[in-house]
C-alpha atoms as a PDB file:
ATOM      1  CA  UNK A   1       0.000   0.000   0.000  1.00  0.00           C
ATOM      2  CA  UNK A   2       2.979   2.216   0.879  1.00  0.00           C
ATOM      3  CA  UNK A   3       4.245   2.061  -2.993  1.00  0.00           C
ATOM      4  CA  UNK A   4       0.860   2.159  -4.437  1.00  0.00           C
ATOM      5  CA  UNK A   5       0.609   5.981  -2.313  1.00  0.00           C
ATOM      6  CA  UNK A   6       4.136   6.824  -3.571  1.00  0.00           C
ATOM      7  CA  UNK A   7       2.952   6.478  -7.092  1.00  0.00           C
ATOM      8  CA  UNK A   8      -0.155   8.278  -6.594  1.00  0.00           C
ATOM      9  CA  UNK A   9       1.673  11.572  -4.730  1.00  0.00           C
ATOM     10  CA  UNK A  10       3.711  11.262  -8.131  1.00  0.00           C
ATOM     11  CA  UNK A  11       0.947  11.006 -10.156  1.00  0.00           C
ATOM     12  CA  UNK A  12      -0.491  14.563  -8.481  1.00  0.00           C
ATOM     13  CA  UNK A  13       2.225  16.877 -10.421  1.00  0.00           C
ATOM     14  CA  UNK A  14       1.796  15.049 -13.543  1.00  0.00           C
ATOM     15  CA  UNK A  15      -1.826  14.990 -13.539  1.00  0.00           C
ATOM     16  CA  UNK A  16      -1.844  18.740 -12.918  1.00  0.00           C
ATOM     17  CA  UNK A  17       0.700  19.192 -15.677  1.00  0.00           C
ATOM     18  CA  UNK A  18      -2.087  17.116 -17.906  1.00  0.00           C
ATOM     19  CA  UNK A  19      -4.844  19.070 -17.194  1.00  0.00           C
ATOM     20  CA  UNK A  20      -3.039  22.765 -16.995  1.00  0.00           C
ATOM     21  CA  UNK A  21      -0.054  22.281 -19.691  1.00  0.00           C
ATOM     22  CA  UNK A  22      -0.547  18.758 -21.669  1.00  0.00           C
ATOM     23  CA  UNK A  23       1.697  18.458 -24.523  1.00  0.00           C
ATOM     24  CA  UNK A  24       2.619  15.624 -26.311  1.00  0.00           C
ATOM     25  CA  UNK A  25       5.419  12.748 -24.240  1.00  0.00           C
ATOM     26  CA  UNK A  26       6.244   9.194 -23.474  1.00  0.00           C
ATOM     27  CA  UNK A  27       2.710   8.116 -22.461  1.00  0.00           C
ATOM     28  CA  UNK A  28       1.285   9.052 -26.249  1.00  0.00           C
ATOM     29  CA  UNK A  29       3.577   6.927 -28.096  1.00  0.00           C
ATOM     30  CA  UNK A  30       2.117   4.032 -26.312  1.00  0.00           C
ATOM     31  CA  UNK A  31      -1.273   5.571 -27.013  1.00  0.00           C
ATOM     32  CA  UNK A  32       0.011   6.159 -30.832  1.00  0.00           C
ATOM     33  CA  UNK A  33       0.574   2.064 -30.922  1.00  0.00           C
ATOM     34  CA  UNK A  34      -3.004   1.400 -30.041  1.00  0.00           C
ATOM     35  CA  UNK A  35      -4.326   4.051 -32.335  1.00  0.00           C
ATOM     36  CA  UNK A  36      -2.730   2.642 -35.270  1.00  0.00           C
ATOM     37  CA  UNK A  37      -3.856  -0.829 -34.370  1.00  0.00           C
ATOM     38  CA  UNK A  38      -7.103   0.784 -34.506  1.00  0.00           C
ATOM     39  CA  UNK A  39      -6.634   1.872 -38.001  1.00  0.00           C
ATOM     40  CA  UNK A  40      -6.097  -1.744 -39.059  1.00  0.00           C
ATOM     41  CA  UNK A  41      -8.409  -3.676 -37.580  1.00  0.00           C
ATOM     42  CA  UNK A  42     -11.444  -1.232 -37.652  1.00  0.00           C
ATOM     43  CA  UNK A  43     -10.301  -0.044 -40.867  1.00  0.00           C
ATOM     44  CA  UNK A  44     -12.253  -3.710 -42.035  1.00  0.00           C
ATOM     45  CA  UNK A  45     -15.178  -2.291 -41.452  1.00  0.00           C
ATOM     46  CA  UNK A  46     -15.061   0.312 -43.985  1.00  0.00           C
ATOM     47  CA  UNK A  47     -13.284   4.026 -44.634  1.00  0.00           C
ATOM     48  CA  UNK A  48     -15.106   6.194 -41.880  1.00  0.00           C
ATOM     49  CA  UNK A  49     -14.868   3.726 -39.163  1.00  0.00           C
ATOM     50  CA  UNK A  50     -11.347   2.528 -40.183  1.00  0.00           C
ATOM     51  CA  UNK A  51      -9.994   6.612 -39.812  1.00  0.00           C
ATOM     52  CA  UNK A  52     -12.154   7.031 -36.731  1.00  0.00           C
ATOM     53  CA  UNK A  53     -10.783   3.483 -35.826  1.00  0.00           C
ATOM     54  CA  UNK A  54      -7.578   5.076 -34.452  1.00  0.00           C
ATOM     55  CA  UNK A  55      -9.197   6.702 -31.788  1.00  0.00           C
ATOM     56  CA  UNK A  56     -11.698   4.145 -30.679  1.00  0.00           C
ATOM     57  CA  UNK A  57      -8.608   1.680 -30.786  1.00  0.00           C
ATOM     58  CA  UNK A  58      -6.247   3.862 -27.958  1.00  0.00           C
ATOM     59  CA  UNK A  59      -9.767   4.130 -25.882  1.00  0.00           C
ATOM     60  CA  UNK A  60     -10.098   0.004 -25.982  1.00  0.00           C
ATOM     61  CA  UNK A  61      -6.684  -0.552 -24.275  1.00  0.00           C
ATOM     62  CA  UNK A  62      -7.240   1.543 -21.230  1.00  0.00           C
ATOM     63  CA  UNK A  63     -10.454   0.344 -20.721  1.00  0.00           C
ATOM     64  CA  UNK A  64      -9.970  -3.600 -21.240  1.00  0.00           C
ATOM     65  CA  UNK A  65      -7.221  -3.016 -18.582  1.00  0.00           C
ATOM     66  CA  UNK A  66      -9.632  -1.127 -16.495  1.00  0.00           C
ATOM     67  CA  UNK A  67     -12.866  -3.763 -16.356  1.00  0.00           C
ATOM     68  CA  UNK A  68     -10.244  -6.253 -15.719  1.00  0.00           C
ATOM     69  CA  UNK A  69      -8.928  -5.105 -12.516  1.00  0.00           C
ATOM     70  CA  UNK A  70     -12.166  -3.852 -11.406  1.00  0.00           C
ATOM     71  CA  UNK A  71     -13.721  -7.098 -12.175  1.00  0.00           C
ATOM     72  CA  UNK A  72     -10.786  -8.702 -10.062  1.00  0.00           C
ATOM     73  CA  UNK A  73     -11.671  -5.871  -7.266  1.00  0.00           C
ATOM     74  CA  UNK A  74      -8.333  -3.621  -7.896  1.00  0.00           C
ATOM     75  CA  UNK A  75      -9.744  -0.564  -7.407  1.00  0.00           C
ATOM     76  CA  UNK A  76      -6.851   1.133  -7.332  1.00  0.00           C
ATOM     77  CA  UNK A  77      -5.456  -0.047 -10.669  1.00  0.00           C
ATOM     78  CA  UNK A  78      -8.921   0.626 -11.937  1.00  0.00           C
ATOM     79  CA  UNK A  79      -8.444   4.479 -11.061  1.00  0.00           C
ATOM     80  CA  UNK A  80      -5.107   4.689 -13.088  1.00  0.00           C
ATOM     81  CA  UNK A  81      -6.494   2.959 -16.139  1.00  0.00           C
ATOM     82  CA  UNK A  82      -9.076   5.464 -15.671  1.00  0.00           C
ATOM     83  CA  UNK A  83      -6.481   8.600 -15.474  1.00  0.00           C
ATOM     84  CA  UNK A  84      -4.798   7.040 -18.945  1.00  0.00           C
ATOM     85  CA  UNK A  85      -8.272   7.179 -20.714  1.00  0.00           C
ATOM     86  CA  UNK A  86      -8.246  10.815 -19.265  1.00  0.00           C
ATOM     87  CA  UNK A  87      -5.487  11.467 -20.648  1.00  0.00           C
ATOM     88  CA  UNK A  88      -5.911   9.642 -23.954  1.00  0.00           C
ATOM     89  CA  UNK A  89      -8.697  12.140 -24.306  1.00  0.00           C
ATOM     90  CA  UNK A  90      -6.171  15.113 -24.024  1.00  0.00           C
ATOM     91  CA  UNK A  91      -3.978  13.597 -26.735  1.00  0.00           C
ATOM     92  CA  UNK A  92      -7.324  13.104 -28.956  1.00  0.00           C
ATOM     93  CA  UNK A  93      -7.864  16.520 -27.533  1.00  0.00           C
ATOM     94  CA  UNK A  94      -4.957  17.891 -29.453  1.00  0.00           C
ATOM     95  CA  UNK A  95      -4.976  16.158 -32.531  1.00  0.00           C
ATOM     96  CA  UNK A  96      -8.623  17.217 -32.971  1.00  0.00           C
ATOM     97  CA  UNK A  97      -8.032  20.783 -32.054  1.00  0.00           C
ATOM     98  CA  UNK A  98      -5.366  20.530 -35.146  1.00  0.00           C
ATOM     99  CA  UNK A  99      -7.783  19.504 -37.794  1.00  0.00           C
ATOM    100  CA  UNK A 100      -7.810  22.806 -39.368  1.00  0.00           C
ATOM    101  CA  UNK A 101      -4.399  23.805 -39.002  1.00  0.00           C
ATOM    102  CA  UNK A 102      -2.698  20.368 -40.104  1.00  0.00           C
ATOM    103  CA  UNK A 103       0.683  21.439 -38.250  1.00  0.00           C
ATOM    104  CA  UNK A 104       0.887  18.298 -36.271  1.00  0.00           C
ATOM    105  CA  UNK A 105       2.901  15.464 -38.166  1.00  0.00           C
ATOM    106  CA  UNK A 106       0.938  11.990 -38.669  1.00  0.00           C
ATOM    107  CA  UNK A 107       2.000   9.105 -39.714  1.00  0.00           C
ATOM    108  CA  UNK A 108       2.511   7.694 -43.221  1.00  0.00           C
ATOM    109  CA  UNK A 109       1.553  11.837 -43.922  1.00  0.00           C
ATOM    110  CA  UNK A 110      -1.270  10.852 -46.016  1.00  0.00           C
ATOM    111  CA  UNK A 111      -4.799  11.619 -43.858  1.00  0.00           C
ATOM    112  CA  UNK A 112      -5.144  13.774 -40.774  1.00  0.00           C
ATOM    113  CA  UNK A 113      -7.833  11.765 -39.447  1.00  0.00           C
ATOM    114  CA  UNK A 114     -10.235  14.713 -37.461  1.00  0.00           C
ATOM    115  CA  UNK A 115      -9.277  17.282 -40.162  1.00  0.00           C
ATOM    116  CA  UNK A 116     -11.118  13.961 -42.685  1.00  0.00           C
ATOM    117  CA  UNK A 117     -13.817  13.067 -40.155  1.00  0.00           C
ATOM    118  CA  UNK A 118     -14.420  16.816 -38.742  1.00  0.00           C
ATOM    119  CA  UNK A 119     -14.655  17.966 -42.764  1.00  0.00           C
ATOM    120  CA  UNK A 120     -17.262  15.148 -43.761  1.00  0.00           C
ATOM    121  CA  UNK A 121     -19.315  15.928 -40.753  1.00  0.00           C
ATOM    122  CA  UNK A 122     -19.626  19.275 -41.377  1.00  0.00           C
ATOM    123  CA  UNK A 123     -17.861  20.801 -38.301  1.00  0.00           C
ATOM    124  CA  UNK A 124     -14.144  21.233 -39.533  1.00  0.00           C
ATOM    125  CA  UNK A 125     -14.796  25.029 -38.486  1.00  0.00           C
ATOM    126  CA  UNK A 126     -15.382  23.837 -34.435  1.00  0.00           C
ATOM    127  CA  UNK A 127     -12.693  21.558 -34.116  1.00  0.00           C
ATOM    128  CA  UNK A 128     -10.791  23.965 -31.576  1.00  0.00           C
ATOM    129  CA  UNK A 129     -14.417  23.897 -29.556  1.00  0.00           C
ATOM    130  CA  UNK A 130     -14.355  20.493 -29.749  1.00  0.00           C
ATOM    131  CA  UNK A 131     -11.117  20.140 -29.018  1.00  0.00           C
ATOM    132  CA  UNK A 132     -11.357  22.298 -25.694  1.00  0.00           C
ATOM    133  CA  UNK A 133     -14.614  20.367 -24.327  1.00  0.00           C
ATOM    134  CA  UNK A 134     -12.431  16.683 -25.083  1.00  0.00           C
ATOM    135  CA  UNK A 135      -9.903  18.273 -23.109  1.00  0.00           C
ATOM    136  CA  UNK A 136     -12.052  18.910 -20.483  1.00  0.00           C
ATOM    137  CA  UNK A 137     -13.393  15.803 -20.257  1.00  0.00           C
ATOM    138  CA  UNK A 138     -10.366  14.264 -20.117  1.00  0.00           C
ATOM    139  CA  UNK A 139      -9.263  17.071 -17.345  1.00  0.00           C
ATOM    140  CA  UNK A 140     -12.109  15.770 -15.213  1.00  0.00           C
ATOM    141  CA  UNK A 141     -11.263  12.121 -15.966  1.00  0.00           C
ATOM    142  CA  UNK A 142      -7.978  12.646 -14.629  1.00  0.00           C
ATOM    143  CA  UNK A 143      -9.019  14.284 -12.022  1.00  0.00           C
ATOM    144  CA  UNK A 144     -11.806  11.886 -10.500  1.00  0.00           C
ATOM    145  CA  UNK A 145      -9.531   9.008 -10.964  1.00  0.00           C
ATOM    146  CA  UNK A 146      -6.884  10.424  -8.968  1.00  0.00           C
ATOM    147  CA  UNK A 147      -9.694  11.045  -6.394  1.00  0.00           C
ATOM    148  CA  UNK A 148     -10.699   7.721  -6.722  1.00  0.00           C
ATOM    149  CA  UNK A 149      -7.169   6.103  -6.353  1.00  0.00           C
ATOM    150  CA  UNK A 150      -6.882   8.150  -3.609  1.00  0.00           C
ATOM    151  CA  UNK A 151      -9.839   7.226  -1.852  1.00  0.00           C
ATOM    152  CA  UNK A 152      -9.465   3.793  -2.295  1.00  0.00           C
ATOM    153  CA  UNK A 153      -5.954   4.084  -0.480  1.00  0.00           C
ATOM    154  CA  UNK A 154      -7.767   5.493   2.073  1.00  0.00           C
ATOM    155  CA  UNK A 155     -10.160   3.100   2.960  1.00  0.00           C
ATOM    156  CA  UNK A 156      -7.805   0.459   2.615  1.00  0.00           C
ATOM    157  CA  UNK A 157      -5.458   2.321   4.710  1.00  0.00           C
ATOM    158  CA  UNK A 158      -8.386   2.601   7.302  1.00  0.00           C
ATOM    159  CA  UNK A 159      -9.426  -1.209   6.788  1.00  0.00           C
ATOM    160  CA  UNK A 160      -6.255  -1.623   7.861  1.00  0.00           C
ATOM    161  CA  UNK A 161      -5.566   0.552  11.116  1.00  0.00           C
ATOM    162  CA  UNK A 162      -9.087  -1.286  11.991  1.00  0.00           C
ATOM    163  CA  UNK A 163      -8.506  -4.957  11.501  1.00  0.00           C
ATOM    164  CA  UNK A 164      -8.367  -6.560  15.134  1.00  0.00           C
ATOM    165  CA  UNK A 165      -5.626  -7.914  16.724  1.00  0.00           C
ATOM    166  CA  UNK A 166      -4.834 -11.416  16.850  1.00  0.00           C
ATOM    167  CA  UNK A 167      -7.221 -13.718  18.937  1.00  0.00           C
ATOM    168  CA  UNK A 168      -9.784 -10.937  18.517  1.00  0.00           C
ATOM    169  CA  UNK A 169     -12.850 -11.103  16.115  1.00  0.00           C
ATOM    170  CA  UNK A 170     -14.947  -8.027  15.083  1.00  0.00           C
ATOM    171  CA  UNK A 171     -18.744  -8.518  16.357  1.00  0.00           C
ATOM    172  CA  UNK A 172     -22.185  -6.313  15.953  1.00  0.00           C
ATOM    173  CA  UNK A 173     -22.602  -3.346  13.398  1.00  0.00           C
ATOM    174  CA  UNK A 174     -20.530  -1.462  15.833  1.00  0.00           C
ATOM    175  CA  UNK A 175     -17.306  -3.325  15.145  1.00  0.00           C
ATOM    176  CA  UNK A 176     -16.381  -3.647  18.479  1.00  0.00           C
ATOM    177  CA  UNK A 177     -14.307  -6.075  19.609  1.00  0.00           C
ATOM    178  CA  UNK A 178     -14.329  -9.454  21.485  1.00  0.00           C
ATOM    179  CA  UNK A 179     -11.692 -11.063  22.880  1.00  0.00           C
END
């Protein structure tokens, strides 16, 4: 439980940095890997889906990983999935509110996928808007998950400081103790 607070009280700067300053870094080339997966499988189903694909495919990772620890009851590990599809949002964030502008490289330099889906959908001319209300989604994301990892610490923390001592079992709603 100790390490599992460490990394949270690390988590708090970079989470601030995410929601006040984001800008591209290590954590969106993993994202990048599952975004172009995205492009390949959905990309089966037919052109829209297959560009759009890349982002629905970096939003399947952290979630899988999150319903799998929460299924297994690891809250905590639950919350940080949750803070990487928080931030995922923030990278979507950016390369949506650079639709217009095209300045961000992509790869294979052929399609800038929200400038193609933003265009065909008519709202090309809002993708800053749109990109400000992803980001803060993803802002509150992070946020509540950090909340959350935090809280669950502390109830485990407190399950903790209240388990009885040896020879002793917990008895009535109260808790109290019997020796």
């Amino acid at each position: 439980m100790a390490l599992r607070g460490l990394f949270l009280l690390l988590l708090v700067p970079y989470g601030l940095w995410l929601v006040l300053a984001y800008d591209y870094h290590f954590l969106d080339g993993v994202n990048l890997l599952f975004h172009e997966a995205g492009h390949v499988y959905l990309g089966l189903l037919g052109q829209t889906i297959g560009i759009l694909g890349g982002t629905l495919g970096q939003f399947v990772f952290p979630t899988a990983a999150g319903v799998h620890f929460l299924v297994r009851g690891k809250r905590f590990d639950a919350a940080i999935c949750a803070l990487w599809f928080g931030e995922n949002l923030m990278y979507t964030a950016r390369y949506m509110g650079d639709a217009r502008a095209m300045v961000l490289p992509t790869v294979g330099g052929e399609i800038h996928d929200w400038n193609w889906l933003l265009s065909r959908w008519g709202l090309l001319d809002q993708c800053e808007t749109l990109a400000r209300g992803t980001h803060l989604a993803g802002s509150l994301i992070v946020i509540g998950a950090m909340g959350w990892a935090g809280r669950t610490l502390w109830r485990e923390w407190r399950g903790a400081e209240s388990d009885p001592a040896p020879g002793r079992t917990r008895t009535g709603p109260d808790r109290g103790l019997e020796s």
